[in-house]
N, C-alpha and C. Protein backbone atom coordinates (compact mmCIF):
# COMPACT_ATOMS: atom_id res chain seq x y z
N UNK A 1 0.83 -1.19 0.00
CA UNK A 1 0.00 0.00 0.00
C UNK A 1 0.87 1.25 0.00
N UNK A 2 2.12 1.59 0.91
CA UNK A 2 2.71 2.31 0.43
C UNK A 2 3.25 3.22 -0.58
N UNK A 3 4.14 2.18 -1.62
CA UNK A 3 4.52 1.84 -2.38
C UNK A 3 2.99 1.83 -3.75
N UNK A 4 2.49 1.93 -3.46
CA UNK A 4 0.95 2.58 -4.57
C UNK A 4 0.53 3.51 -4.09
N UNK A 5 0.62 3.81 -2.82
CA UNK A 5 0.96 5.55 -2.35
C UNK A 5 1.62 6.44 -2.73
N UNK A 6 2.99 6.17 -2.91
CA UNK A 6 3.98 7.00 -2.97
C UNK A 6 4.06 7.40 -4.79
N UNK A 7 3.53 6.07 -5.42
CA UNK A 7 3.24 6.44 -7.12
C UNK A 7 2.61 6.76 -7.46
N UNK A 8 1.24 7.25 -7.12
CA UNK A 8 0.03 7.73 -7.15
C UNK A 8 -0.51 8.84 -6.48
N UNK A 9 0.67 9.36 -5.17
CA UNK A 9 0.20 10.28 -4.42
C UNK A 9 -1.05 10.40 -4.06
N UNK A 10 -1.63 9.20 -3.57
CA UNK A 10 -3.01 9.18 -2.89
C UNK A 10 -2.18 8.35 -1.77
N UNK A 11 -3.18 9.37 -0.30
CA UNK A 11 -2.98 8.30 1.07
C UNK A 11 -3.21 6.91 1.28
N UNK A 12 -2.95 6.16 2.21
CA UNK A 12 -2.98 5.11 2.39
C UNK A 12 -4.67 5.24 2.94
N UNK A 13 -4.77 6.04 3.41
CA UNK A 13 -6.27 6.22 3.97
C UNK A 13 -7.11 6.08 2.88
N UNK A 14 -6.87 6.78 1.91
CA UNK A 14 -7.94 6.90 0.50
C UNK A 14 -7.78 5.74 -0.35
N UNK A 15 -6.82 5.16 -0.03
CA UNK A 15 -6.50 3.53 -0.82
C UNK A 15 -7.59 2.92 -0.22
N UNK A 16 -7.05 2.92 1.20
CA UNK A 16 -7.95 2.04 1.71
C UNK A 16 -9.62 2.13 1.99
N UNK A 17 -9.88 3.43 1.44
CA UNK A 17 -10.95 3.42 1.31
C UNK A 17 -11.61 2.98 0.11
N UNK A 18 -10.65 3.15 -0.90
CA UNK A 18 -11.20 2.91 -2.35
C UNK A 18 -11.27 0.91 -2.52
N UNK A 19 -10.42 0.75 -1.48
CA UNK A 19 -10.86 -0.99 -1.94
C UNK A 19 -11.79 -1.21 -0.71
N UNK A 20 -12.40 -0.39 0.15
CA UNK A 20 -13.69 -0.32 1.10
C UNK A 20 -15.01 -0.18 -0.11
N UNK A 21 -15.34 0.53 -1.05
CA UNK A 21 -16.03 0.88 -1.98
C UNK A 21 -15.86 0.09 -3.28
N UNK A 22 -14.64 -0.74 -3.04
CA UNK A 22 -14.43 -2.04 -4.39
C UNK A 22 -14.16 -1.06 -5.30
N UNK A 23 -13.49 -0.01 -5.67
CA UNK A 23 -12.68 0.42 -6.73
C UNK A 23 -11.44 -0.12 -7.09
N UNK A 24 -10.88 -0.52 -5.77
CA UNK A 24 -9.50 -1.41 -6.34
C UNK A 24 -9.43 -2.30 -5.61
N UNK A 25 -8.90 -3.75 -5.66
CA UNK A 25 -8.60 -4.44 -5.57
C UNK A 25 -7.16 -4.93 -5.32
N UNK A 26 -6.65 -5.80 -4.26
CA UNK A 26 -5.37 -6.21 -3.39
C UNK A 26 -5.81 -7.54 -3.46
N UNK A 27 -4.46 -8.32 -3.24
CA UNK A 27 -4.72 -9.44 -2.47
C UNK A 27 -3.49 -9.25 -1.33
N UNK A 28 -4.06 -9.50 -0.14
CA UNK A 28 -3.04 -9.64 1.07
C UNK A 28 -2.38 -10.57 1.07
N UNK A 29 -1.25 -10.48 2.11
CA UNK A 29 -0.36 -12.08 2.32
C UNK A 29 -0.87 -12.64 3.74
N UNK A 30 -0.29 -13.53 4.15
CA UNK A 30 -0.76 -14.05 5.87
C UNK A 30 -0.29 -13.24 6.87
N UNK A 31 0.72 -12.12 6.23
CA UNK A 31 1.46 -11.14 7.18
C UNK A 31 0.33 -10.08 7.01
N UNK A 32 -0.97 -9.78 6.73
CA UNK A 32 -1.71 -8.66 6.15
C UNK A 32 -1.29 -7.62 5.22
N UNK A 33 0.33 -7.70 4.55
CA UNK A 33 0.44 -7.01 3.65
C UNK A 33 -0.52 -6.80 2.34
N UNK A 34 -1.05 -5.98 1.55
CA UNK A 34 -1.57 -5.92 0.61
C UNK A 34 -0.55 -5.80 -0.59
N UNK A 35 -0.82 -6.40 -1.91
CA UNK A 35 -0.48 -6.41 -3.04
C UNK A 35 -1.56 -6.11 -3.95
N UNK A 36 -1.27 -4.92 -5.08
CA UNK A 36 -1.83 -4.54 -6.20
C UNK A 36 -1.40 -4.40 -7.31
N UNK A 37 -2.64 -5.21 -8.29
CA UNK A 37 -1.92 -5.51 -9.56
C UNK A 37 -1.32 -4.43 -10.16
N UNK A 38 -0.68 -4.72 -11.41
CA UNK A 38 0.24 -4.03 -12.18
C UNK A 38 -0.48 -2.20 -12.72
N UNK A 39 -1.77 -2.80 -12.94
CA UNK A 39 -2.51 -2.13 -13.74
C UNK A 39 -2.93 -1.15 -12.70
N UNK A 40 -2.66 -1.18 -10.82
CA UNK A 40 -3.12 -0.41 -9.94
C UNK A 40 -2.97 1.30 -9.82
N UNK A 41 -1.49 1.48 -10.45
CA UNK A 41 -1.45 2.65 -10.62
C UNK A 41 -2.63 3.60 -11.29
N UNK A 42 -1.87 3.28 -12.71
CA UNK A 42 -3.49 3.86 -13.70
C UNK A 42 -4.89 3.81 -13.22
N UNK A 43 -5.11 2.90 -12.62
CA UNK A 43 -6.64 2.73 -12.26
C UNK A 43 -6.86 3.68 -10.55
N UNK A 44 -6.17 3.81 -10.00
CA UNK A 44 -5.41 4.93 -8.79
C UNK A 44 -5.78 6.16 -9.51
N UNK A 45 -4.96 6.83 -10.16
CA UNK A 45 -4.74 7.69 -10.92
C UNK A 45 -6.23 8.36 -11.69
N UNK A 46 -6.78 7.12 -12.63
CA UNK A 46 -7.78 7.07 -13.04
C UNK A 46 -8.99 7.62 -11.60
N UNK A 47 -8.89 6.89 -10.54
CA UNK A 47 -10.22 6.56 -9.39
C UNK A 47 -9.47 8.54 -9.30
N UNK A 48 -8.88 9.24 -8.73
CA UNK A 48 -8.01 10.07 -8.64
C UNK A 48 -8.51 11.40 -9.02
N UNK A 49 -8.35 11.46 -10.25
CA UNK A 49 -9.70 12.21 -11.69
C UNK A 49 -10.81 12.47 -11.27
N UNK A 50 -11.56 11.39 -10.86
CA UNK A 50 -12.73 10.72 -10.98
C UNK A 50 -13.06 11.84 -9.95
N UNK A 51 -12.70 11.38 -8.46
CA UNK A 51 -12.95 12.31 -7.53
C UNK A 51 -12.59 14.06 -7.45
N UNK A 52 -11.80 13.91 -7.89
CA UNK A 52 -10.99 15.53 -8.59
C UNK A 52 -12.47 15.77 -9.05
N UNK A 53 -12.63 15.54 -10.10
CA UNK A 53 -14.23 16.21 -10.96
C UNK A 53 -14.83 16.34 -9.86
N UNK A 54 -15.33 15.66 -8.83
CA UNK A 54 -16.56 15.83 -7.81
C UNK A 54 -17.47 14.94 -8.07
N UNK A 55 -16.92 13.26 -8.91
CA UNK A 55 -17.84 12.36 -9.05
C UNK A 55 -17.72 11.74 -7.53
N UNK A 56 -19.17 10.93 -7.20
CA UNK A 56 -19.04 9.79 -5.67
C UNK A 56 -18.35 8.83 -6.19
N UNK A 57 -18.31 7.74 -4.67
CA UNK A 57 -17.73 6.34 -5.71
C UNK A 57 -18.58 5.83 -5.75
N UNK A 58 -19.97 6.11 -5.67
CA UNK A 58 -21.44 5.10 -6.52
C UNK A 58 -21.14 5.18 -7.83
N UNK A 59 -20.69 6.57 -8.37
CA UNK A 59 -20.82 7.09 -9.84
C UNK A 59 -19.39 6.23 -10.56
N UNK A 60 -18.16 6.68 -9.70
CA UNK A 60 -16.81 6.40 -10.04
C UNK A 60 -17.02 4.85 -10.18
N UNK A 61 -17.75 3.68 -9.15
CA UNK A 61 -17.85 2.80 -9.38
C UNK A 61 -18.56 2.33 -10.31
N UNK A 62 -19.64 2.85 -11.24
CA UNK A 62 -20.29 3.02 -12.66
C UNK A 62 -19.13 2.69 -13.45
N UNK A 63 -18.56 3.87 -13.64
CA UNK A 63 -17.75 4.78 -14.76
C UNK A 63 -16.30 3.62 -15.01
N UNK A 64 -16.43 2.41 -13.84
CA UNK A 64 -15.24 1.54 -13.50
C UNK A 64 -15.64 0.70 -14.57
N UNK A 65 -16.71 0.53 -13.87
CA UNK A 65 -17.10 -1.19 -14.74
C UNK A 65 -17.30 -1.11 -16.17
N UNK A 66 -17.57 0.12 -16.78
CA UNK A 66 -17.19 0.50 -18.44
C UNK A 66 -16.00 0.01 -18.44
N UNK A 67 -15.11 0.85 -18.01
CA UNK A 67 -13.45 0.39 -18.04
C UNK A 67 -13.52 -0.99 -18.00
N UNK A 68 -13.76 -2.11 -17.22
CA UNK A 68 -13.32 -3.01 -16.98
C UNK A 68 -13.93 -4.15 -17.79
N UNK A 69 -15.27 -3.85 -18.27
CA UNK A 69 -16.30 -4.28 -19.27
C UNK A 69 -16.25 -3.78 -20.56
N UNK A 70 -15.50 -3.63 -21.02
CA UNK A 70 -15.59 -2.56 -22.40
C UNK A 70 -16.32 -2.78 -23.41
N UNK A 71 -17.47 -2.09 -23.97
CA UNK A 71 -18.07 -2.84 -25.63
C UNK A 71 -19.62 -3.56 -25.08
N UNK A 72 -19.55 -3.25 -23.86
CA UNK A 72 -21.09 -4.13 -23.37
C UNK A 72 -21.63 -3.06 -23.20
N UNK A 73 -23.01 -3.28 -24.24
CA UNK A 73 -23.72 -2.06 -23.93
C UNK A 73 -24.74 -1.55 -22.48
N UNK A 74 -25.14 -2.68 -22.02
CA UNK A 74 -25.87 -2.52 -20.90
C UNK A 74 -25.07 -1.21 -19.75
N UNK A 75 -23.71 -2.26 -19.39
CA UNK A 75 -22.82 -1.05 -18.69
C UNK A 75 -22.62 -0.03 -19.33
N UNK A 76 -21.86 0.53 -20.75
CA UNK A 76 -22.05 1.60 -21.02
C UNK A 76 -23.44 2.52 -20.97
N UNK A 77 -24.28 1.94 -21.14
CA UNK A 77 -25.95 2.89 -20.70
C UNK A 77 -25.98 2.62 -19.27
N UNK A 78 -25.29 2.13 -18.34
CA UNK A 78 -25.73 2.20 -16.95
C UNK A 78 -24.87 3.82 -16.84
N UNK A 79 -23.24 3.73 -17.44
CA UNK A 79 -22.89 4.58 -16.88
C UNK A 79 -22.97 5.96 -17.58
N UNK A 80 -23.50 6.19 -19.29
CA UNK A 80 -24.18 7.30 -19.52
C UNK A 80 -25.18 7.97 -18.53
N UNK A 81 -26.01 6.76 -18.14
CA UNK A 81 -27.21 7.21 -17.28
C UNK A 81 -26.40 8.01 -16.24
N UNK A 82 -25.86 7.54 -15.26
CA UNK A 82 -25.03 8.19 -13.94
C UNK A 82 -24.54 9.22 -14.45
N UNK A 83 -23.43 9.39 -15.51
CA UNK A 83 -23.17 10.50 -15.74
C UNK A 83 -23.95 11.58 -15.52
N UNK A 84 -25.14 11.76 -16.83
CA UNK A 84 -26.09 12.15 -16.83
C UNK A 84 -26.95 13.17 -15.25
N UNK A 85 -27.30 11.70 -14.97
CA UNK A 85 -27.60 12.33 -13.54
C UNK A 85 -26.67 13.22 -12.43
N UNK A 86 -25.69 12.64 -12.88
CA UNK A 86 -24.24 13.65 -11.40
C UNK A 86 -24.51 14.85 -12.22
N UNK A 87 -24.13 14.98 -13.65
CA UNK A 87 -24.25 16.46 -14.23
C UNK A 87 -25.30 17.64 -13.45
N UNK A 88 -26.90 16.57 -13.70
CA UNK A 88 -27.98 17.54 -13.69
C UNK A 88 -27.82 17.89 -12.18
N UNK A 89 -27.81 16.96 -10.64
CA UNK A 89 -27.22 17.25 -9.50
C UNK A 89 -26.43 18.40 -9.72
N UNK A 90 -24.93 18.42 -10.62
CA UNK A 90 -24.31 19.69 -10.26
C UNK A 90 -24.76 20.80 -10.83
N UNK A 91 -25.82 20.38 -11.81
CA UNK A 91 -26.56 21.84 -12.36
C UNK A 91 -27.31 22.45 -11.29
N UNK A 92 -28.01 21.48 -10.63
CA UNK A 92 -28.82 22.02 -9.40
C UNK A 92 -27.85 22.73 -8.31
N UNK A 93 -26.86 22.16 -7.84
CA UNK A 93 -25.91 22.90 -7.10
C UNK A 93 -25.46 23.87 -7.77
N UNK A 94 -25.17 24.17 -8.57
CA UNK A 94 -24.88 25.80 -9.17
C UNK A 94 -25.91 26.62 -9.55
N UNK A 95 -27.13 26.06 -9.56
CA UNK A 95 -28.51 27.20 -9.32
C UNK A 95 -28.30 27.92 -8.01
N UNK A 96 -28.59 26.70 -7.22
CA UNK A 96 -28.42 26.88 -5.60
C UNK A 96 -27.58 27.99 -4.87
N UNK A 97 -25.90 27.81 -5.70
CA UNK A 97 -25.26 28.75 -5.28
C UNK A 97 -25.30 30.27 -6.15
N UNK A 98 -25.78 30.11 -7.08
CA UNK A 98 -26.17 31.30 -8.03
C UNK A 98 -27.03 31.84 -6.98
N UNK A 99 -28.21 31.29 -6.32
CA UNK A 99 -29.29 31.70 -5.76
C UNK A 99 -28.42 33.01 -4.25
N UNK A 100 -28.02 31.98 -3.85
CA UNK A 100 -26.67 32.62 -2.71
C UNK A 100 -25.99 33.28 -3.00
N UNK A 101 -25.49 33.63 -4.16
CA UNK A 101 -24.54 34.53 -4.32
C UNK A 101 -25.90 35.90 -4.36
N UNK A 102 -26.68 35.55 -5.59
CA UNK A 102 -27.37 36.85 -5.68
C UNK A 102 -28.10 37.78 -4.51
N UNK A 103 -28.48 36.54 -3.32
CA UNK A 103 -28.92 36.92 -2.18
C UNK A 103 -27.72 37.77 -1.48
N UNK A 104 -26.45 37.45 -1.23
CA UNK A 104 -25.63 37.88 -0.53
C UNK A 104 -25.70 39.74 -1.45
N UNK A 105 -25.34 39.42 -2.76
CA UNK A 105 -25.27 40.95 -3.45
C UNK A 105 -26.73 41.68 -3.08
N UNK A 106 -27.67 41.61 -2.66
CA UNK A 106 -28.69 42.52 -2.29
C UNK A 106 -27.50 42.98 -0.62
N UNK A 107 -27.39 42.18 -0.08
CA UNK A 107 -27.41 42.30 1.71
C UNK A 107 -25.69 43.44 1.07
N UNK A 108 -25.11 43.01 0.29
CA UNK A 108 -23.79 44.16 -0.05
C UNK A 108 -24.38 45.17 -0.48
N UNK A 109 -25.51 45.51 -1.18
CA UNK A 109 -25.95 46.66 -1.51
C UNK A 109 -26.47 47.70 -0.57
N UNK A 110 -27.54 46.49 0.08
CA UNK A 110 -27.73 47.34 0.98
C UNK A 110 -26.84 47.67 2.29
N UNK A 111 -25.47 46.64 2.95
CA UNK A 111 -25.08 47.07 3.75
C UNK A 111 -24.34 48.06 2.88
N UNK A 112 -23.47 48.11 1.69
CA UNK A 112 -23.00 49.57 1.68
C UNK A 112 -23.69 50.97 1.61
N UNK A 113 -25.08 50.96 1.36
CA UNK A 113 -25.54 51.79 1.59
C UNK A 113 -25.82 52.61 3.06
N UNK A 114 -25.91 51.79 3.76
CA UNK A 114 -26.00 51.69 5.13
C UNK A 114 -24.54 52.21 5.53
N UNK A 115 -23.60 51.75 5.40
CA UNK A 115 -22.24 52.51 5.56
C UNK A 115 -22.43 53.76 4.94
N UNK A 116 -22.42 53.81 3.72
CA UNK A 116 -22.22 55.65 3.20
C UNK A 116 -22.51 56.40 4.06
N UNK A 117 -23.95 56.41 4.04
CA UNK A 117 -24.96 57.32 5.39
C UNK A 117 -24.45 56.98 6.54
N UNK A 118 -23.64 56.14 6.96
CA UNK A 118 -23.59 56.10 8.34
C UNK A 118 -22.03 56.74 8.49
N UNK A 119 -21.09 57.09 7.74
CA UNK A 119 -20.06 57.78 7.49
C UNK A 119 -20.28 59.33 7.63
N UNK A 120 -21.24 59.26 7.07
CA UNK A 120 -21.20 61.01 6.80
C UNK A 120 -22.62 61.65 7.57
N UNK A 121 -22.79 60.62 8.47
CA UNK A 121 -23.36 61.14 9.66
C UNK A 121 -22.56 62.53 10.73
N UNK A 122 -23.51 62.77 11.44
CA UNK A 122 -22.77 63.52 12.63
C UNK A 122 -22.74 62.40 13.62
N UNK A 123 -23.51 61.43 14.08
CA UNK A 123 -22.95 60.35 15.30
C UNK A 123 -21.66 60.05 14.35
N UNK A 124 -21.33 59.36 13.83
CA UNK A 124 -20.55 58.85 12.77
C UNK A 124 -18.74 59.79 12.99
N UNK A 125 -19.35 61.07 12.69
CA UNK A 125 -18.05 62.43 12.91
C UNK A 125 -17.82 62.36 14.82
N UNK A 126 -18.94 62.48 15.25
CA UNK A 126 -18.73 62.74 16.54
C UNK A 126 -17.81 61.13 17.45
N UNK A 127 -17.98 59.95 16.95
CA UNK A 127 -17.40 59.01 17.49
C UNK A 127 -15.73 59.13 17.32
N UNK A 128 -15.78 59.31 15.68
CA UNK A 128 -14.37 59.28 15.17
C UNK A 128 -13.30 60.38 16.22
N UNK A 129 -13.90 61.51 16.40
CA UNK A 129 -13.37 62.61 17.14
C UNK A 129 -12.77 62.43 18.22
């Protein structure tokens, strides 16, 4: 595990979470060392991406089994579908925060307004003094 740590620059924590979620695969020895196949890096690397974008590993675990299934159409339409769906999710989350941002720019409008006038007050002169 290390040693697919140190080539992949993912923690041992996130390894071990990713073969908790069956993204990758080890076989241990009787000492509990883990061993990963050849192909572990790339598919590291690959899982890596995956999360970088802001996919889950429900989705990442989709988007696997294409990889690992290639040319079968069922899995490829399972994981169009997921795609699909994470997209429209992050469309909804960027309404959401569109919604928040625009709310916050009223409360800046009006607190700077609220400052101006409260600058060029006389309480305002008389504190500063």
């Amino acid at each position: 595990m290390g040693e697919l740590s140190a080539r992949t620059g993912v923690s041992p924590r996130s390894l071990r979470y990713c073969e908790e979620q069956g993204l990758v695969t080890s076989s241990c020895s009787d000492a509990g060392q883990c061993h990963y196949f050849a192909a572990a890096v790339q598919r590291v690397s690959l899982i890596r991406q995956l999360f970088d974008a802001g996919l889950s590993s429900r989705v990442i675990a989709t988007v696997l089994r294409c990889v690992d299934v290639p040319g079968v159409l069922g899995v490829a339409e399972e994981m169009f579908t997921a795609m699909l769906c994470e997209r429209e999710e992050i469309d909804v989350g960027i309404a959401r925060l569109i919604e928040t941002r625009d709310a916050l720019d009223v409360l800046i409008r009006a607190s700077s307004r609220y400052r101006a006038e409260w600058s060029t007050s006389p309480e305002a002169a008389a504190r500063l003094a």
